[in-house]
PDB file of N, CA and C in Angstrom:
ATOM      1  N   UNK A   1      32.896 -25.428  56.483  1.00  0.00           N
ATOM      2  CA  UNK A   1      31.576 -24.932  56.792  1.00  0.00           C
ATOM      3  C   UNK A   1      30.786 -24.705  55.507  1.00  0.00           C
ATOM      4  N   UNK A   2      31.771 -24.316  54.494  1.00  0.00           N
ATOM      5  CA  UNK A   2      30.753 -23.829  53.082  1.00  0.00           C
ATOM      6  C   UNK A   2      30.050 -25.384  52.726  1.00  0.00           C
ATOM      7  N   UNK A   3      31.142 -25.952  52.772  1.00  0.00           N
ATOM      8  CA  UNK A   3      30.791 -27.507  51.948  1.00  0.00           C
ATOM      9  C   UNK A   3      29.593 -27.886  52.788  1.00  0.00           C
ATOM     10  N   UNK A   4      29.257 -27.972  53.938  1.00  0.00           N
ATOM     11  CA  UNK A   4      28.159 -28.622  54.645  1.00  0.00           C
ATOM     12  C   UNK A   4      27.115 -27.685  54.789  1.00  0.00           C
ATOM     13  N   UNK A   5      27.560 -26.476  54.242  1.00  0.00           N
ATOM     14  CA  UNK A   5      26.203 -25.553  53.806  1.00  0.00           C
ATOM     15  C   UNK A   5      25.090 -26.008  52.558  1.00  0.00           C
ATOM     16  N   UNK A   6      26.843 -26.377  51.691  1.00  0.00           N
ATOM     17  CA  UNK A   6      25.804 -26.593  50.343  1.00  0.00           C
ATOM     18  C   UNK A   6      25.584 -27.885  50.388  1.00  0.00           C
ATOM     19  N   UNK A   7      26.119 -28.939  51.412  1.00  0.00           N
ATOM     20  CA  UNK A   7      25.653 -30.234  51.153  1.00  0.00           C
ATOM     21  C   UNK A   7      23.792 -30.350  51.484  1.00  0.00           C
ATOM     22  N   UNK A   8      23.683 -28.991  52.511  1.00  0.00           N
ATOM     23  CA  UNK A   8      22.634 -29.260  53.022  1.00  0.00           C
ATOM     24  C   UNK A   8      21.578 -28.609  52.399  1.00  0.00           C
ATOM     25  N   UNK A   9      21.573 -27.453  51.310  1.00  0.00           N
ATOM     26  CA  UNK A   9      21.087 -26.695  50.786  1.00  0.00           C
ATOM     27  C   UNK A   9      20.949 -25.469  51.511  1.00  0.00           C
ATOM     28  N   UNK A  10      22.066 -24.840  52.145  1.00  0.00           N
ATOM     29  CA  UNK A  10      21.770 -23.964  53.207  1.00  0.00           C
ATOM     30  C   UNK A  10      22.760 -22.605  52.860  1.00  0.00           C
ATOM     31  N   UNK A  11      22.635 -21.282  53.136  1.00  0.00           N
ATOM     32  CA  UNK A  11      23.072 -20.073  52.664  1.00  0.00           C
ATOM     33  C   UNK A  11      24.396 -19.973  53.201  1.00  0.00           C
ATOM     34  N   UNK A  12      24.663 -19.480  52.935  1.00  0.00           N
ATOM     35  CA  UNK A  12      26.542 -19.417  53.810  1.00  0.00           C
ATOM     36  C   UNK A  12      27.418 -18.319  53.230  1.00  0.00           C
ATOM     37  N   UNK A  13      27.330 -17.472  53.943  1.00  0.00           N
ATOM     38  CA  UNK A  13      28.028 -15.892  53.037  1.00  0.00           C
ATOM     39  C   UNK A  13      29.599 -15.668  54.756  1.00  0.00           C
ATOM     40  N   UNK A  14      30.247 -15.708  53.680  1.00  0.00           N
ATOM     41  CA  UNK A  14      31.859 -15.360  54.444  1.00  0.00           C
ATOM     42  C   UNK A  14      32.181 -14.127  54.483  1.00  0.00           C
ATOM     43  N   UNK A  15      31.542 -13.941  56.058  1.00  0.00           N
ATOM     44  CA  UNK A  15      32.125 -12.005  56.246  1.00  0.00           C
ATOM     45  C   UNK A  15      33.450 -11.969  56.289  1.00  0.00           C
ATOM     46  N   UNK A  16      34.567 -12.300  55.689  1.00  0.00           N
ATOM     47  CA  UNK A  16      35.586 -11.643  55.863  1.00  0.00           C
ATOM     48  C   UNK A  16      36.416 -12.055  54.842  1.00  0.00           C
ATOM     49  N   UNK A  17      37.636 -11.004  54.039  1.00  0.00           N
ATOM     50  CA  UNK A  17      37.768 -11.147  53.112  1.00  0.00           C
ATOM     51  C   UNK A  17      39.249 -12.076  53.272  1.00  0.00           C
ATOM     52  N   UNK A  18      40.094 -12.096  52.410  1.00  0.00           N
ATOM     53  CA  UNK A  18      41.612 -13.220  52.590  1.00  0.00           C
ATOM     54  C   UNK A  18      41.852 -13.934  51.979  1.00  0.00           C
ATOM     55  N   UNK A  19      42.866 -14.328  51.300  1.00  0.00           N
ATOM     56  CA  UNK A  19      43.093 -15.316  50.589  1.00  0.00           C
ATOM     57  C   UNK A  19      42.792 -16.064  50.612  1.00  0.00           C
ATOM     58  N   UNK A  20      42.436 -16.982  51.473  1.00  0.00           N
ATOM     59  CA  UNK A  20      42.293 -18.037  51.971  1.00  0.00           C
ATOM     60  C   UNK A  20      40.424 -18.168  51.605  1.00  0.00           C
ATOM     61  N   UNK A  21      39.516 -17.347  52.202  1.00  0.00           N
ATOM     62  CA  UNK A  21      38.398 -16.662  52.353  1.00  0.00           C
ATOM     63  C   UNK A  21      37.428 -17.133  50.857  1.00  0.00           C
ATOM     64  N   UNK A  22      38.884 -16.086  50.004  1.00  0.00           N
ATOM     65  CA  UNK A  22      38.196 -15.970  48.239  1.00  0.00           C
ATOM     66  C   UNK A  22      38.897 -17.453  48.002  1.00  0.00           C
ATOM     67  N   UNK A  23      39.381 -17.878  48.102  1.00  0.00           N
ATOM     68  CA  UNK A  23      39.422 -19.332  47.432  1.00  0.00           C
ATOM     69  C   UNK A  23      38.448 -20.774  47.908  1.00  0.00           C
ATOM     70  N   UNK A  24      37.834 -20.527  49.348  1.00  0.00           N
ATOM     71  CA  UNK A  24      36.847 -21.082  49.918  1.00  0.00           C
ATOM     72  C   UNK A  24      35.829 -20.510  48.768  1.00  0.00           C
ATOM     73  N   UNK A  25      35.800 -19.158  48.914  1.00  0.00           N
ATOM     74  CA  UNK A  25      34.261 -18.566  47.851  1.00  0.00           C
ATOM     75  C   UNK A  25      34.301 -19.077  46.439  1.00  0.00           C
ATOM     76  N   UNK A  26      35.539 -19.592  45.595  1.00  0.00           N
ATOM     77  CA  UNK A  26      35.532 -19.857  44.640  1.00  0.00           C
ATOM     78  C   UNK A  26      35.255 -21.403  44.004  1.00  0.00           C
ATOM     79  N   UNK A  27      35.260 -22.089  45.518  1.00  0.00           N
ATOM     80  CA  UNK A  27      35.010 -23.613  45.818  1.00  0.00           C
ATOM     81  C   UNK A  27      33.512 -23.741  45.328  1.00  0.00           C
ATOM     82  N   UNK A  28      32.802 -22.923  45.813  1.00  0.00           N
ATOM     83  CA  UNK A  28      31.274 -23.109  46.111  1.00  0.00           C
ATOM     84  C   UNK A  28      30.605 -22.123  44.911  1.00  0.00           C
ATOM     85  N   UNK A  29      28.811 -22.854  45.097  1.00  0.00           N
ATOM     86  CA  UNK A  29      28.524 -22.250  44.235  1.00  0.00           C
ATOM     87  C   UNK A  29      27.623 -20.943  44.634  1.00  0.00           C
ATOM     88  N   UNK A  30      27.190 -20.273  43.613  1.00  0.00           N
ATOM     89  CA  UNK A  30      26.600 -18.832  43.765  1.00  0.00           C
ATOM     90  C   UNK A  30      25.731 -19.163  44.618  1.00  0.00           C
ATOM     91  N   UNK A  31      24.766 -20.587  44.621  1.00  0.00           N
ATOM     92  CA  UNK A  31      23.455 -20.513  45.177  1.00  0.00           C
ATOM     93  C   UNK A  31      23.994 -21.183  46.866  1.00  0.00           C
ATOM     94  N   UNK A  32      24.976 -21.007  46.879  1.00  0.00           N
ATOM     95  CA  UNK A  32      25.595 -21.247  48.540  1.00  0.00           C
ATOM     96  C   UNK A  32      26.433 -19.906  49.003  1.00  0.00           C
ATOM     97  N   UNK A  33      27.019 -19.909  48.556  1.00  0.00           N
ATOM     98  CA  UNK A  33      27.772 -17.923  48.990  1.00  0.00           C
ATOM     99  C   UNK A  33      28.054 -16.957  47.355  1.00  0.00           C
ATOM    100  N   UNK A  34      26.861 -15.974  47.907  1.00  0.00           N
ATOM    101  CA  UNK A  34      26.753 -15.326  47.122  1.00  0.00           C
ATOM    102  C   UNK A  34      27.612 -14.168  46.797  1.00  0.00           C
ATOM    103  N   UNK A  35      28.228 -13.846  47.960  1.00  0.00           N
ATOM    104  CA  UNK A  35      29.015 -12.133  48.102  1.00  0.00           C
ATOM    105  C   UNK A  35      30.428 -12.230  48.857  1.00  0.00           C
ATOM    106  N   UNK A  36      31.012 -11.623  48.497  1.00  0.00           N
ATOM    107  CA  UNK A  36      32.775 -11.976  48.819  1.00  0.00           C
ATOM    108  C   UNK A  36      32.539  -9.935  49.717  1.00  0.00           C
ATOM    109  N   UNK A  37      32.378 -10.414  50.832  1.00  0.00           N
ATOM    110  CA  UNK A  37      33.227  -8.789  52.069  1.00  0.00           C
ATOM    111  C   UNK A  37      35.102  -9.002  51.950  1.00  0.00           C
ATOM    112  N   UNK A  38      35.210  -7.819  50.719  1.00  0.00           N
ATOM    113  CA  UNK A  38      36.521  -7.515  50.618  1.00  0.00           C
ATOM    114  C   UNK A  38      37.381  -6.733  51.851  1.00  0.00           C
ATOM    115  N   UNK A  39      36.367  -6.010  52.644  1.00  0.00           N
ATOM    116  CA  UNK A  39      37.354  -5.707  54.218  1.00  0.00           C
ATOM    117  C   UNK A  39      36.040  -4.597  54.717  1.00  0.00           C
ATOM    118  N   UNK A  40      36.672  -3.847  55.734  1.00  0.00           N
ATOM    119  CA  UNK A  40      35.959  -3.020  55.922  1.00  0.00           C
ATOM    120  C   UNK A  40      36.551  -1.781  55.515  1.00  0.00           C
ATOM    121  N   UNK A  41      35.047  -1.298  55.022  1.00  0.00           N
ATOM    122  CA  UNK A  41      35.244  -0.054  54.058  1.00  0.00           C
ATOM    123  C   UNK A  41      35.150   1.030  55.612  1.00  0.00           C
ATOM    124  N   UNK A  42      35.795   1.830  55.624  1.00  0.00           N
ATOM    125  CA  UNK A  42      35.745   2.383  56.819  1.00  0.00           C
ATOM    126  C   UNK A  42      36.854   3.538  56.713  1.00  0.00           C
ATOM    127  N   UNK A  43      37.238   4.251  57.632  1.00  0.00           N
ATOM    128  CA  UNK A  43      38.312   5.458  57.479  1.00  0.00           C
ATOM    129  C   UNK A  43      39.267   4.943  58.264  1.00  0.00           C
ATOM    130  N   UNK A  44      40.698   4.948  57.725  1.00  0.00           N
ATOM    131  CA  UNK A  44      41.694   4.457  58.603  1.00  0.00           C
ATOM    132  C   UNK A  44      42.203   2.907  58.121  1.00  0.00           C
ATOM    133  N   UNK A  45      41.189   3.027  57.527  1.00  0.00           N
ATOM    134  CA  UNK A  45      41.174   1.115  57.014  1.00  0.00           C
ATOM    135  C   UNK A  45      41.806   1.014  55.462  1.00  0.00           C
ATOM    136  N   UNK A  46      43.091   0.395  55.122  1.00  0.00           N
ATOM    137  CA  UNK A  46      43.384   0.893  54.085  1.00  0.00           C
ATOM    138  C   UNK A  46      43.430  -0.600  53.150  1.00  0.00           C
ATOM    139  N   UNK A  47      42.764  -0.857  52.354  1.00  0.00           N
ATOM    140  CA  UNK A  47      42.346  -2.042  51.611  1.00  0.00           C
ATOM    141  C   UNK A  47      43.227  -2.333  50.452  1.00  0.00           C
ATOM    142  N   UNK A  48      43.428  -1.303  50.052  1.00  0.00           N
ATOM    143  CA  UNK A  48      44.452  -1.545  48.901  1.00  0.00           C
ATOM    144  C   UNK A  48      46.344  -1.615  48.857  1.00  0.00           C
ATOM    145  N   UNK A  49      46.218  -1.640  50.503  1.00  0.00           N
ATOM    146  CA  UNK A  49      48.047  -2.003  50.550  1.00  0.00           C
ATOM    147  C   UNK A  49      47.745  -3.096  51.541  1.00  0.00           C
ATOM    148  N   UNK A  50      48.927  -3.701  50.725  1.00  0.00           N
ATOM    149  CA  UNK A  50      49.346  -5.265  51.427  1.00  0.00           C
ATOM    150  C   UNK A  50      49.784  -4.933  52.652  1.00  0.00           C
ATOM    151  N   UNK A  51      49.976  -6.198  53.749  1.00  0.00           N
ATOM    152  CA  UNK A  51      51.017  -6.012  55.100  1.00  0.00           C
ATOM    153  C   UNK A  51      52.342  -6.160  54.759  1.00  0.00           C
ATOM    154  N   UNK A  52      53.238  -5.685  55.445  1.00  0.00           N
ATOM    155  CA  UNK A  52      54.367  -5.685  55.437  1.00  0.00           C
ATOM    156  C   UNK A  52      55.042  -6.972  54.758  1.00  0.00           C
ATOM    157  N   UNK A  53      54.820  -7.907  55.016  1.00  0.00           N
ATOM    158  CA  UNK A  53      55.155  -9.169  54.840  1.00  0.00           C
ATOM    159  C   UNK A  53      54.646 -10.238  53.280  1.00  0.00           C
ATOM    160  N   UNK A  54      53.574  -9.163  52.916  1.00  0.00           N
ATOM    161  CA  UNK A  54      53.199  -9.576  51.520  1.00  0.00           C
ATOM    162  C   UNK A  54      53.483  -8.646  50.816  1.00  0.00           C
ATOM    163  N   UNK A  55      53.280  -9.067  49.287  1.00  0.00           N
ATOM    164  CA  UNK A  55      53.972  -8.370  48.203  1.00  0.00           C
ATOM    165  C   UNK A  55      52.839  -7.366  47.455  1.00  0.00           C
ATOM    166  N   UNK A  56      51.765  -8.176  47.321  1.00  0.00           N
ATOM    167  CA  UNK A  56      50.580  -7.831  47.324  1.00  0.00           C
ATOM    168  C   UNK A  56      49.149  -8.113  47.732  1.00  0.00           C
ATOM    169  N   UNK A  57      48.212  -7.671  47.613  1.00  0.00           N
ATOM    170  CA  UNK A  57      47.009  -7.878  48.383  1.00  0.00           C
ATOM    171  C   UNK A  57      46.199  -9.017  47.523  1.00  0.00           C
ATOM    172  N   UNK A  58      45.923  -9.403  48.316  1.00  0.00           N
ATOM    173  CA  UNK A  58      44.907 -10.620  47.837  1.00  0.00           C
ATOM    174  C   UNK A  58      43.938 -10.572  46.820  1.00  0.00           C
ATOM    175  N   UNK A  59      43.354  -9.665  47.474  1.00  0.00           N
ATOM    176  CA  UNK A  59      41.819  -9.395  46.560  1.00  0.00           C
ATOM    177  C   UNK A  59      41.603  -7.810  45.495  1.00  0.00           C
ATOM    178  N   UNK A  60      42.567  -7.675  44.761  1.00  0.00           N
ATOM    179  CA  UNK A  60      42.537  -6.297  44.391  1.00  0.00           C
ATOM    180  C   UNK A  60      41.062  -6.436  43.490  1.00  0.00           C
ATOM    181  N   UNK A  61      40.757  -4.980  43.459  1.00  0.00           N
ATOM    182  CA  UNK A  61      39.576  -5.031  42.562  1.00  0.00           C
ATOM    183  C   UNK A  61      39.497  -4.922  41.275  1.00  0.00           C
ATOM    184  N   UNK A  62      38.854  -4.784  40.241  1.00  0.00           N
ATOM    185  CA  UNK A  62      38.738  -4.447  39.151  1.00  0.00           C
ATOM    186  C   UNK A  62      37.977  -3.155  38.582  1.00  0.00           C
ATOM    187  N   UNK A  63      38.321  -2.868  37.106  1.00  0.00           N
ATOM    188  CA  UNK A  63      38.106  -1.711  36.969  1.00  0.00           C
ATOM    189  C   UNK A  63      35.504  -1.806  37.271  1.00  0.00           C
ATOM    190  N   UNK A  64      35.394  -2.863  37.280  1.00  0.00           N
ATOM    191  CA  UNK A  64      34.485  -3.216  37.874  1.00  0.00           C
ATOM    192  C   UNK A  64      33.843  -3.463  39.067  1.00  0.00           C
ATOM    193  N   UNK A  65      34.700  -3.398  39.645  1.00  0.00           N
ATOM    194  CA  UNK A  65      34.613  -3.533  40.848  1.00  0.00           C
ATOM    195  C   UNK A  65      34.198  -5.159  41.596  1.00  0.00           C
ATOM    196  N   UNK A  66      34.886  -5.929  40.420  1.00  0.00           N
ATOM    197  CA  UNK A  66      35.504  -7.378  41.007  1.00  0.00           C
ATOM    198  C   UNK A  66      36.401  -7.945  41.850  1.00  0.00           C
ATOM    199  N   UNK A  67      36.520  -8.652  42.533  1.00  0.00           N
ATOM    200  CA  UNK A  67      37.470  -9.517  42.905  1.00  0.00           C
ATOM    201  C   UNK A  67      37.693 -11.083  41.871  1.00  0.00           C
ATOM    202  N   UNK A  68      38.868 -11.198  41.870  1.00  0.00           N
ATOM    203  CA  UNK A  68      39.066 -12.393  40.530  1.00  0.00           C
ATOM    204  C   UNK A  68      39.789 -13.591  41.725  1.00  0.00           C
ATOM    205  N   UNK A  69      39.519 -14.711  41.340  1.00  0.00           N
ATOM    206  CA  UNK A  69      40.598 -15.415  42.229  1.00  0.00           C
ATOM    207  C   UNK A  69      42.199 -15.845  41.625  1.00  0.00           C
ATOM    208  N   UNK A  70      42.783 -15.940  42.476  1.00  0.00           N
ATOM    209  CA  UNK A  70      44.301 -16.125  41.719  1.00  0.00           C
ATOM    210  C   UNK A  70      44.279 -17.424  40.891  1.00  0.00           C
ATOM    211  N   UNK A  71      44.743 -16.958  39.687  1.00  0.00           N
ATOM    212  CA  UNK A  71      45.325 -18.206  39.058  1.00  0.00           C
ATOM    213  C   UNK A  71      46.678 -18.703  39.101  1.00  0.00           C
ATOM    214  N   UNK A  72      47.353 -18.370  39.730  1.00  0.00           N
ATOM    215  CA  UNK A  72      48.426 -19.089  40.344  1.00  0.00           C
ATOM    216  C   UNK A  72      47.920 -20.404  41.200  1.00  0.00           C
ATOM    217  N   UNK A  73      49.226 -21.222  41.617  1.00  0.00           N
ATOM    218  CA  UNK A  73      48.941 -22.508  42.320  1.00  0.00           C
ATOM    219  C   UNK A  73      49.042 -22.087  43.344  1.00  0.00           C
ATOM    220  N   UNK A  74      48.182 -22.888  44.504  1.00  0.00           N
ATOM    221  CA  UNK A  74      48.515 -22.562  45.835  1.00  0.00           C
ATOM    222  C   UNK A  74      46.855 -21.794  46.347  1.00  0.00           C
ATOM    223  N   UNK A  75      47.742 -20.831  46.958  1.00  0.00           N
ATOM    224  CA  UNK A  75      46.645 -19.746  47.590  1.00  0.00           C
ATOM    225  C   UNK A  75      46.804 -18.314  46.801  1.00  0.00           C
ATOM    226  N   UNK A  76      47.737 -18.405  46.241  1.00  0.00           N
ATOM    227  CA  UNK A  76      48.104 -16.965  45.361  1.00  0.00           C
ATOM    228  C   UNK A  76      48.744 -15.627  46.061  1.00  0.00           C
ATOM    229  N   UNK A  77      49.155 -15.852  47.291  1.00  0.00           N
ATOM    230  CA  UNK A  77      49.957 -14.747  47.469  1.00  0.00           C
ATOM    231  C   UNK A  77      51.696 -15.041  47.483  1.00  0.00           C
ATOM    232  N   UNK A  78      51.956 -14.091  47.580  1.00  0.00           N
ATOM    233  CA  UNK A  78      53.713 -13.643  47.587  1.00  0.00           C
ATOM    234  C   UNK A  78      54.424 -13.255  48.945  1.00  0.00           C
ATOM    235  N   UNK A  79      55.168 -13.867  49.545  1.00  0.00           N
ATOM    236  CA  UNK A  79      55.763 -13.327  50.560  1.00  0.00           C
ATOM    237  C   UNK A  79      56.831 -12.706  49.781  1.00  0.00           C
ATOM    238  N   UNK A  80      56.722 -11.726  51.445  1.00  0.00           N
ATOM    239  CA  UNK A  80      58.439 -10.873  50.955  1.00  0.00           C
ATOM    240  C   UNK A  80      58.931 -11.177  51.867  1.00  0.00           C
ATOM    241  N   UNK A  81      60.172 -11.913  51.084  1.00  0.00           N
ATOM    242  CA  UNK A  81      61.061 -12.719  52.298  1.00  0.00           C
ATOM    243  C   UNK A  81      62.075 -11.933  52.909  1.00  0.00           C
ATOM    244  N   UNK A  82      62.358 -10.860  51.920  1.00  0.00           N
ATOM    245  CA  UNK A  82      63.454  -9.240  52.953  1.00  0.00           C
ATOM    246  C   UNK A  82      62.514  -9.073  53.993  1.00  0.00           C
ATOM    247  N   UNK A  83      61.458  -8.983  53.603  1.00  0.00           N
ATOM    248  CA  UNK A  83      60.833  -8.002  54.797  1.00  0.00           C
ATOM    249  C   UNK A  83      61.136  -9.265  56.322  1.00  0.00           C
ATOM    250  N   UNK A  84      61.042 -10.450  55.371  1.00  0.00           N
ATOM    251  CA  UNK A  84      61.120 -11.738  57.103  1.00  0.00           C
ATOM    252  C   UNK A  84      62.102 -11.731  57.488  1.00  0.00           C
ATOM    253  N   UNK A  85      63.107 -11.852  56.342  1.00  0.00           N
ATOM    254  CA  UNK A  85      64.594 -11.955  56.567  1.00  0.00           C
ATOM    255  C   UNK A  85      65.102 -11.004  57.781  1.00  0.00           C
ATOM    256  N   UNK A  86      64.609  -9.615  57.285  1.00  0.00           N
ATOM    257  CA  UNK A  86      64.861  -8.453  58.338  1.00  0.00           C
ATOM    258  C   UNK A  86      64.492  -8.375  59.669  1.00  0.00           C
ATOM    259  N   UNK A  87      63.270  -8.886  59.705  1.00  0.00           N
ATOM    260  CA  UNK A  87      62.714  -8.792  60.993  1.00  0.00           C
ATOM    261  C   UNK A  87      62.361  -9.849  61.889  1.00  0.00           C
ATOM    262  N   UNK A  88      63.284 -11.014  61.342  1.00  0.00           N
ATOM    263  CA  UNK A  88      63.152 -12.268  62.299  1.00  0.00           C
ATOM    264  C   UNK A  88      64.066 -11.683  63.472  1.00  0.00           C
ATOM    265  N   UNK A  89      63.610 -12.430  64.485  1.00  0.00           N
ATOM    266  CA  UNK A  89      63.999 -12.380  65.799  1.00  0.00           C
ATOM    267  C   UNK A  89      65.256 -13.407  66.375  1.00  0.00           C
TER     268      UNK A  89
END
């Protein structure tokens, strides 16, 4: 969807944050998606711990209050394979 935003000259902002999400945002340029929604800021909503199943969170912030994209290969996260190991069915 980003790519045929900017093929067309058209705005394209990705409400939702994810690995997957920030590496789409890092594809494109500023003048196609401008703003990365790291989650919802909200009570109850806890942004800075991973799920069970990851090691860590995707998008941590900076002392700026950045998101960076991973420079690792791939998509940049870590499974925790105890945690699968344990709880496969």
């Amino acid at each position: 969807m980003a790519s045929v935003c900017e093929a067309y000259g058209v705005k394209c902002e990705i409400h939702m944050s994810g690995f997957a999400n920030l590496q789409t945002l890092g594809t494109t340029s500023e003048d196609t998606c401008e703003y990365y929604e790291r989650g919802l800021v909200t009570p109850g909503v806890d942004c800075n711990t991973p799920p069970p199943y990851l090691e860590e969170i995707g998008d941590p912030l900076d002392v700026e209050g950045y998101v960076h994209l991973p420079q690792e290969q791939e998509m940049g996260y870590e499974i925790n394979w105890d945690y699968i190991q344990d709880n496969m069915t």
